[in-house]
PDB file of N, CA and C in Angstrom:
ATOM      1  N   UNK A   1     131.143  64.728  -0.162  1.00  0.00           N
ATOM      2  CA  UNK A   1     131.377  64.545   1.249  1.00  0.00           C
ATOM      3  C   UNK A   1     130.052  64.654   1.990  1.00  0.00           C
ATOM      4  N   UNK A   2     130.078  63.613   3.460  1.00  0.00           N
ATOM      5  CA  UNK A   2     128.517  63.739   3.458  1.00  0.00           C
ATOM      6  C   UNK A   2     128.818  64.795   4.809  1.00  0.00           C
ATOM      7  N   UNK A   3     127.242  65.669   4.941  1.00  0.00           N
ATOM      8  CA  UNK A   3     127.182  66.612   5.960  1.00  0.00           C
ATOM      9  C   UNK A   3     127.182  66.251   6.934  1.00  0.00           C
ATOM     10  N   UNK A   4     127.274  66.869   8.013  1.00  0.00           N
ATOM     11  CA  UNK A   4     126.995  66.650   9.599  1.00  0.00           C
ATOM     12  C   UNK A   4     125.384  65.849  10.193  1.00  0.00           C
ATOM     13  N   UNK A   5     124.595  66.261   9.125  1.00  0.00           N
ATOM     14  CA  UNK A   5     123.416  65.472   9.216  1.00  0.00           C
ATOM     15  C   UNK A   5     122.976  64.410   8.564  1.00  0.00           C
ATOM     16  N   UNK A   6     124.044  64.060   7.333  1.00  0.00           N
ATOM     17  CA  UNK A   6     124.221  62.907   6.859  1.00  0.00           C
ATOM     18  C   UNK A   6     124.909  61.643   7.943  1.00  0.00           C
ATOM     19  N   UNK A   7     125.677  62.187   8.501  1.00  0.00           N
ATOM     20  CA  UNK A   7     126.761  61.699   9.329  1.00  0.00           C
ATOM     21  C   UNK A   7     125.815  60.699  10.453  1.00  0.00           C
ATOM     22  N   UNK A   8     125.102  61.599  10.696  1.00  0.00           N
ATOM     23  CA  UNK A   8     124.166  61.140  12.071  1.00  0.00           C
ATOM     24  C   UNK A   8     123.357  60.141  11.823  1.00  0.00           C
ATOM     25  N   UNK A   9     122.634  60.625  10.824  1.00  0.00           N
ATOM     26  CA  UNK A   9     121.677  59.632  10.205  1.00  0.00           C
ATOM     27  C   UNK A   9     122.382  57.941   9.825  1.00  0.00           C
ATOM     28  N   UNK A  10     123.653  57.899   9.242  1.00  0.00           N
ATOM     29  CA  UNK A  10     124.291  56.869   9.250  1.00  0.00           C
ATOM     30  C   UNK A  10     125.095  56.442  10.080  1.00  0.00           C
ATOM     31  N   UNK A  11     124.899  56.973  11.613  1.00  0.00           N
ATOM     32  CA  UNK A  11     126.152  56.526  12.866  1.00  0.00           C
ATOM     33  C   UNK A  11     126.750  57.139  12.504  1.00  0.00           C
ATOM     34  N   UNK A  12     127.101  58.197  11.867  1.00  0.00           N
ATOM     35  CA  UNK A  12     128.761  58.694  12.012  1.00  0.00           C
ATOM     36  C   UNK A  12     129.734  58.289  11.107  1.00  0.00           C
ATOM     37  N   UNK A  13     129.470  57.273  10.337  1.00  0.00           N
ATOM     38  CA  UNK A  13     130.402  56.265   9.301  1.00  0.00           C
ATOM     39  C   UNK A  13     130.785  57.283   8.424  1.00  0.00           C
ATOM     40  N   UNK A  14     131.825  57.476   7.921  1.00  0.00           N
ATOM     41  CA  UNK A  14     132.739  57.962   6.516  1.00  0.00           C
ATOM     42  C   UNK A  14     132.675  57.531   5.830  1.00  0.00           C
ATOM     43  N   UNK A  15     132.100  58.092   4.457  1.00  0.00           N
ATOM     44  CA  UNK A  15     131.854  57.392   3.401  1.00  0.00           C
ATOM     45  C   UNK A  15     132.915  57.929   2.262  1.00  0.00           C
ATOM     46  N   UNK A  16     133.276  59.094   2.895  1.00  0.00           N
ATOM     47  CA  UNK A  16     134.482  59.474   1.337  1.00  0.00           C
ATOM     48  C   UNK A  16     135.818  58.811   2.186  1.00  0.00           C
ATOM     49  N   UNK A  17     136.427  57.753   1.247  1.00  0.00           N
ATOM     50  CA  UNK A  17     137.721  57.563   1.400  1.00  0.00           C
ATOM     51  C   UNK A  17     138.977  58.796   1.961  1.00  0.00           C
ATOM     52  N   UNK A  18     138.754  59.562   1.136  1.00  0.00           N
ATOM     53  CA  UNK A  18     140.001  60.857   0.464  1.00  0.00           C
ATOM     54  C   UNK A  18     140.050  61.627   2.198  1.00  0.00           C
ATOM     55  N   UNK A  19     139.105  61.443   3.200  1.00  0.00           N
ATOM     56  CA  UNK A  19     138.944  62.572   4.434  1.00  0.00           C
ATOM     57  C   UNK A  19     139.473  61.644   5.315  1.00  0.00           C
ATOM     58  N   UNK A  20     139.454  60.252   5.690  1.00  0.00           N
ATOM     59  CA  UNK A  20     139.594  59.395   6.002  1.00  0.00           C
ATOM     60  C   UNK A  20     141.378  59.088   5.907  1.00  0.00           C
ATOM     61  N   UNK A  21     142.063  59.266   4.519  1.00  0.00           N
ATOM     62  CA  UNK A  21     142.905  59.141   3.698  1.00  0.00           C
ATOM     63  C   UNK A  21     143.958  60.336   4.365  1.00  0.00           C
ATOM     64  N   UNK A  22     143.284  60.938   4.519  1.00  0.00           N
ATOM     65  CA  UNK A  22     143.943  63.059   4.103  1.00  0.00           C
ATOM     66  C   UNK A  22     144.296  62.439   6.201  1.00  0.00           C
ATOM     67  N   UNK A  23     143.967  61.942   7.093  1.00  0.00           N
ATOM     68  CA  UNK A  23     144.040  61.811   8.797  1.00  0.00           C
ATOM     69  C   UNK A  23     144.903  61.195   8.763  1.00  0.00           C
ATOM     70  N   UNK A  24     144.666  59.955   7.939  1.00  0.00           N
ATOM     71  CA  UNK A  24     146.085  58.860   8.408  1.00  0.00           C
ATOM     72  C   UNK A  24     147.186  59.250   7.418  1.00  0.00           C
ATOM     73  N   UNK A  25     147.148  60.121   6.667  1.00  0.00           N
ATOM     74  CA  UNK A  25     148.776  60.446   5.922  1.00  0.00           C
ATOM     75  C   UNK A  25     149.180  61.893   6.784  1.00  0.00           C
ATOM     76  N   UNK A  26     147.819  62.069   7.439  1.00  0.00           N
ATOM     77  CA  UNK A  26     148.810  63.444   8.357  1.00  0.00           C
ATOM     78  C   UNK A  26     149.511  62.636   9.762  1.00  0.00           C
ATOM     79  N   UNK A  27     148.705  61.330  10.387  1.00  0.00           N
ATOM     80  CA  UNK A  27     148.958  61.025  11.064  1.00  0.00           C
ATOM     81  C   UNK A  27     151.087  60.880  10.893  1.00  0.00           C
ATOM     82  N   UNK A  28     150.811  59.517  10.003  1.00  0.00           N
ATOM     83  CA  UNK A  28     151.951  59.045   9.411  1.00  0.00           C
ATOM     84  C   UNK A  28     152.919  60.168   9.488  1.00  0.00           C
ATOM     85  N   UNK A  29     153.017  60.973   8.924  1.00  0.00           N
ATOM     86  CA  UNK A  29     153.908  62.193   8.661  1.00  0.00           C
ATOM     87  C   UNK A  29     154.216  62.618   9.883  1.00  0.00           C
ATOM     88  N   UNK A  30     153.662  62.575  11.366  1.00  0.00           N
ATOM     89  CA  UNK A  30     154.547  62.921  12.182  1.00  0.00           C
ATOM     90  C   UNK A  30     154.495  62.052  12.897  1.00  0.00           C
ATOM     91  N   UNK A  31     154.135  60.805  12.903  1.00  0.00           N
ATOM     92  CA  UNK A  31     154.858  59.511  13.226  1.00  0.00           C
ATOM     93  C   UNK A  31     156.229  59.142  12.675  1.00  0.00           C
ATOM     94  N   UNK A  32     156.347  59.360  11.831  1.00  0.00           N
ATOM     95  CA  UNK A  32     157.454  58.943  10.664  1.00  0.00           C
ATOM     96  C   UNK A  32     158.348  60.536  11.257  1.00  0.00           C
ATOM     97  N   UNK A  33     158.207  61.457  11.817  1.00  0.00           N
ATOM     98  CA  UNK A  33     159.177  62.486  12.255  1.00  0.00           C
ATOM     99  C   UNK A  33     159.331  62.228  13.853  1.00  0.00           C
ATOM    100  N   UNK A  34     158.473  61.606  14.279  1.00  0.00           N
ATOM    101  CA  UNK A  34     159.382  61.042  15.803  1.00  0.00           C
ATOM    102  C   UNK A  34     159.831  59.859  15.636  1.00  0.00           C
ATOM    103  N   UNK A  35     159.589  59.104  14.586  1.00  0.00           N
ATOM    104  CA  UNK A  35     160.576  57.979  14.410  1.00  0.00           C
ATOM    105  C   UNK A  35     161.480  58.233  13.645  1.00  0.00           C
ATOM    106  N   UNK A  36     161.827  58.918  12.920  1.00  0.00           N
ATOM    107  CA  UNK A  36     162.909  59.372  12.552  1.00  0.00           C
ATOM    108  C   UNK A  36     164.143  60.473  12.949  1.00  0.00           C
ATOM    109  N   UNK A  37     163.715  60.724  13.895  1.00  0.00           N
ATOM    110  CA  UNK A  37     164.960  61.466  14.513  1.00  0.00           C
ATOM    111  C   UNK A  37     165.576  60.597  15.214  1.00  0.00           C
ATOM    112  N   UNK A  38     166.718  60.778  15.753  1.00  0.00           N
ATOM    113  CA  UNK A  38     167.435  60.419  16.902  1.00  0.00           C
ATOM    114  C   UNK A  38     167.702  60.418  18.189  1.00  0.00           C
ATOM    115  N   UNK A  39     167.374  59.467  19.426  1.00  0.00           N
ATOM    116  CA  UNK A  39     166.806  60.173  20.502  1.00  0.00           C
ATOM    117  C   UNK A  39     168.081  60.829  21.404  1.00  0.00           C
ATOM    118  N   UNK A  40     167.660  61.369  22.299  1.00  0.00           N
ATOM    119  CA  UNK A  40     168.799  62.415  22.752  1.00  0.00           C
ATOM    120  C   UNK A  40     169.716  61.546  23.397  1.00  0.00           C
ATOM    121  N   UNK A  41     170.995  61.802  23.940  1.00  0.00           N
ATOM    122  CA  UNK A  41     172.004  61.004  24.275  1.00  0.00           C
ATOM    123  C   UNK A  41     171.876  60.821  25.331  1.00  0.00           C
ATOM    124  N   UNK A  42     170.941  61.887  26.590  1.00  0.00           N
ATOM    125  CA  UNK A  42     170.633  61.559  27.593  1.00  0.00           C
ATOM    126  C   UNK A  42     169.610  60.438  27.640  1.00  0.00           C
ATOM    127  N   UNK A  43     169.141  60.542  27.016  1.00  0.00           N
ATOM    128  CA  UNK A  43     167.689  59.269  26.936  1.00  0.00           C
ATOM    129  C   UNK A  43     168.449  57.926  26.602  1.00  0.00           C
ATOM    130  N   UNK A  44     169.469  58.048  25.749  1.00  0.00           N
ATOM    131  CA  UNK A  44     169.964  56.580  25.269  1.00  0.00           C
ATOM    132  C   UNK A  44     170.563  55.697  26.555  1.00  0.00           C
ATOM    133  N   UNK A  45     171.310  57.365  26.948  1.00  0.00           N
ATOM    134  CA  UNK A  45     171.995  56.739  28.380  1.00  0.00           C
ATOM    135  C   UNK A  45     171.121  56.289  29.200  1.00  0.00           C
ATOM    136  N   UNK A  46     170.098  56.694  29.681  1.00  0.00           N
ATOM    137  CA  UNK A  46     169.071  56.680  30.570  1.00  0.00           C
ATOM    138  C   UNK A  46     168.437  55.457  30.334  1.00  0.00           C
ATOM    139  N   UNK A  47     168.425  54.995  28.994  1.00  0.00           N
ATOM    140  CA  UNK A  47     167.752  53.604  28.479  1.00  0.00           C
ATOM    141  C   UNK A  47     168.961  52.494  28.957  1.00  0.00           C
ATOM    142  N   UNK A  48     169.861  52.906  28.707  1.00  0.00           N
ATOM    143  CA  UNK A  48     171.216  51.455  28.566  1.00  0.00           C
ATOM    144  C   UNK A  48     171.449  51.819  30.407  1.00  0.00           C
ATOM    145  N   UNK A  49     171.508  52.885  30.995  1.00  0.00           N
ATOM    146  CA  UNK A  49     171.433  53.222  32.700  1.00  0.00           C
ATOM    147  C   UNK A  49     170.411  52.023  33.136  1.00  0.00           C
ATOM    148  N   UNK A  50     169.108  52.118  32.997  1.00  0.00           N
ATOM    149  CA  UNK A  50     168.354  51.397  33.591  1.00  0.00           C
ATOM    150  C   UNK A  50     167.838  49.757  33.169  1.00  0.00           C
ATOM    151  N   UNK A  51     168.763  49.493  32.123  1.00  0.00           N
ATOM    152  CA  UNK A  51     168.147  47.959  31.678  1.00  0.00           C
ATOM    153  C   UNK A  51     169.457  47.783  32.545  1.00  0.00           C
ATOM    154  N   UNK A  52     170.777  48.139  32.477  1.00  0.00           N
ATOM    155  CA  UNK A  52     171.695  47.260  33.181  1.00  0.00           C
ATOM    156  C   UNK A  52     171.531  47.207  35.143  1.00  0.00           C
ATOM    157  N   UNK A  53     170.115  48.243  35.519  1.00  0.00           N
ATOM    158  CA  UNK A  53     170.148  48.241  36.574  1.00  0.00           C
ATOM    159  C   UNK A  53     168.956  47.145  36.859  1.00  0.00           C
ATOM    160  N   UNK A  54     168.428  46.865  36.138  1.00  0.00           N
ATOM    161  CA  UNK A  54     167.218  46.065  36.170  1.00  0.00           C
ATOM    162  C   UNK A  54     167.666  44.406  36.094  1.00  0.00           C
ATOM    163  N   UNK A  55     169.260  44.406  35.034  1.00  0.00           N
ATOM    164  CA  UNK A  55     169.309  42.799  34.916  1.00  0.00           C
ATOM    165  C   UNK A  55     170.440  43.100  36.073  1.00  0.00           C
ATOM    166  N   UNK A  56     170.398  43.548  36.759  1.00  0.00           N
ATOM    167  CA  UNK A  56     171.733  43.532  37.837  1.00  0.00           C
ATOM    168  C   UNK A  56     170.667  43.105  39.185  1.00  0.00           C
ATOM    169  N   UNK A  57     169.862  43.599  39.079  1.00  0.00           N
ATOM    170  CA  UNK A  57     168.676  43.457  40.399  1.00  0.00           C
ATOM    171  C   UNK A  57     168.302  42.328  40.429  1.00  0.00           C
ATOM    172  N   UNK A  58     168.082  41.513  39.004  1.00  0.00           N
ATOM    173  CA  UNK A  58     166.895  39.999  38.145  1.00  0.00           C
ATOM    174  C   UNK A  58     168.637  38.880  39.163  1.00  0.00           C
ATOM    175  N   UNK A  59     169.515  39.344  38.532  1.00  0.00           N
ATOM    176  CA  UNK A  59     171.307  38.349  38.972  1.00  0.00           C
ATOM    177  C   UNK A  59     171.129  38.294  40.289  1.00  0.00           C
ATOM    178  N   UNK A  60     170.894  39.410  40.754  1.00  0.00           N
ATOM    179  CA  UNK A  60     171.007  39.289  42.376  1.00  0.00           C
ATOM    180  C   UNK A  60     169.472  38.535  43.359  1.00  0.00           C
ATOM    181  N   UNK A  61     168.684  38.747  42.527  1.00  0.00           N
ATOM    182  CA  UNK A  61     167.583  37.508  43.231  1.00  0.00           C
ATOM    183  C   UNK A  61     167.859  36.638  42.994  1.00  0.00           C
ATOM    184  N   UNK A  62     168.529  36.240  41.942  1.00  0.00           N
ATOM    185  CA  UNK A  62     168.112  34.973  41.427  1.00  0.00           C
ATOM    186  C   UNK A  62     169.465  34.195  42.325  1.00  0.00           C
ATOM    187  N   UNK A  63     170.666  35.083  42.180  1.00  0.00           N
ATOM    188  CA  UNK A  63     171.271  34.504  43.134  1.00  0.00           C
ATOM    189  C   UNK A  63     170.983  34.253  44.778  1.00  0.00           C
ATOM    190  N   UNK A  64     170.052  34.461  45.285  1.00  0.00           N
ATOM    191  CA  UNK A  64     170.084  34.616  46.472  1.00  0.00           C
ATOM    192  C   UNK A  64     169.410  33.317  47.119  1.00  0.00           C
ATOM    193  N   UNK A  65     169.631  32.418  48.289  1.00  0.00           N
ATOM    194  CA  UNK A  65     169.028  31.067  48.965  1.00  0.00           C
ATOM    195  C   UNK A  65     167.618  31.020  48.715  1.00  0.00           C
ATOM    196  N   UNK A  66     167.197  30.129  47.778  1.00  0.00           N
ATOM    197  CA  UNK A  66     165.939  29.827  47.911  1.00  0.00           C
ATOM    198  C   UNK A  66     165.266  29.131  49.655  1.00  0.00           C
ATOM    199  N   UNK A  67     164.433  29.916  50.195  1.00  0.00           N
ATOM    200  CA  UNK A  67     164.056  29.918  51.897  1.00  0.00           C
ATOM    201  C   UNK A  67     163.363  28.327  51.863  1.00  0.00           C
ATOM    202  N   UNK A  68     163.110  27.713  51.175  1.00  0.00           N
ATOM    203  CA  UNK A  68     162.940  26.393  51.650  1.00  0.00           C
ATOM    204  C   UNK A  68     163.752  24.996  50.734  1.00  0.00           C
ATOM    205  N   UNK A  69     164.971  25.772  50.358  1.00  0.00           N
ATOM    206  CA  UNK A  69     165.640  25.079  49.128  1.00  0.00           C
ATOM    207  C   UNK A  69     166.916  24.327  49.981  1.00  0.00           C
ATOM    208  N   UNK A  70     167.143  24.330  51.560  1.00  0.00           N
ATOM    209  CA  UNK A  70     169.145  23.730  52.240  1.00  0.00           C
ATOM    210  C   UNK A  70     169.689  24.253  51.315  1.00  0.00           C
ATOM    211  N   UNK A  71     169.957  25.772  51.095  1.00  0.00           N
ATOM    212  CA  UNK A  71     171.243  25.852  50.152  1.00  0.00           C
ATOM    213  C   UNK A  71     171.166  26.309  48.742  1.00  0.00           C
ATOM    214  N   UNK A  72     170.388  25.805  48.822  1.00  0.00           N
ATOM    215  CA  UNK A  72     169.732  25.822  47.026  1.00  0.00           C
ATOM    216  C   UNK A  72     169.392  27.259  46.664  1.00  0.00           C
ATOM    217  N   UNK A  73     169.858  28.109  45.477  1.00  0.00           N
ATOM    218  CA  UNK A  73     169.759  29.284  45.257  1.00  0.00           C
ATOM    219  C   UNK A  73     168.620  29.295  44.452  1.00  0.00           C
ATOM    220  N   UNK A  74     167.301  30.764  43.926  1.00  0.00           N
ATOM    221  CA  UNK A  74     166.447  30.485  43.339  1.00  0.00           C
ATOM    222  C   UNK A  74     166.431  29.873  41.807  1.00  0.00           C
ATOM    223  N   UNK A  75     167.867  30.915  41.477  1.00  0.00           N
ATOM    224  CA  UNK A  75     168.196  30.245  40.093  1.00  0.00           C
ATOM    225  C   UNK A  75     168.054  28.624  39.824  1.00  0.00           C
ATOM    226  N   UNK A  76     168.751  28.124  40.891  1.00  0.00           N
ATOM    227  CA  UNK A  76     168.738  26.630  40.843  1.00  0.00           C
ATOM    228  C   UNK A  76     167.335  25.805  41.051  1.00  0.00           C
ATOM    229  N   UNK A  77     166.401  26.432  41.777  1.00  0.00           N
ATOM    230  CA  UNK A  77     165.462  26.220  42.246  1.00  0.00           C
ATOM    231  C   UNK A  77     164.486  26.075  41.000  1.00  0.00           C
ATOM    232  N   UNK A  78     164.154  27.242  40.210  1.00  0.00           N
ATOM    233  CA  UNK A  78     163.499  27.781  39.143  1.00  0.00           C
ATOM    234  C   UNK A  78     163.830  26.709  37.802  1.00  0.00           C
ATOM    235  N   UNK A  79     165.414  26.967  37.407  1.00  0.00           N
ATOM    236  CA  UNK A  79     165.730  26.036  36.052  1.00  0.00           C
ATOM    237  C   UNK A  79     166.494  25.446  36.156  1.00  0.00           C
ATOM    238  N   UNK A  80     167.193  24.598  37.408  1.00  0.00           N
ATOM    239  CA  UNK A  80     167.736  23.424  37.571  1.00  0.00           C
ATOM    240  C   UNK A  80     167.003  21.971  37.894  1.00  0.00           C
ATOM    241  N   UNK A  81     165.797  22.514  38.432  1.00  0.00           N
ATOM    242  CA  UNK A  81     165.203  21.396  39.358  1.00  0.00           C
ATOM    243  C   UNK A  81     164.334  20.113  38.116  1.00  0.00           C
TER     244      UNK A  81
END
């Protein structure tokens, strides 16, 4: 393993695999434990709460008079025209 003054002398670069190796399998290991649990039921709700409030908001612009359309709603405006 190279020293702290090896280190410098070469930028800083890692030259032993195994230290390099030994970060990203600790990383992994508690990546792989917040992806593997289950998220709380408040959060799920809170997730499925706010996408249906978000495509309920997207319905209601899109329904609404496009201002230089006679009539014409944006929806129609956007992917009818």
């Amino acid at each position: 393993m190279a020293t702290d003054k090896e280190n410098k002398e070469s930028g800083g670069q890692h030259h032993g695999k195994s230290g390099s190796h030994d970060r990203i399998e600790l990383r992994s290991e508690k990546v792989r434990d917040i992806l593997g649990s289950e998220p709380n039921v408040l959060v799920r709700w809170g997730i499925a709460i706010v996408t249906v409030v978000f495509l309920l908001l997207i319905l209601a612009v899109l329904s609404m008079d496009y201002p230089y359309g006679n009539g014409e709603s944006i929806f129609g405006h956007i992917f009818l025209k």
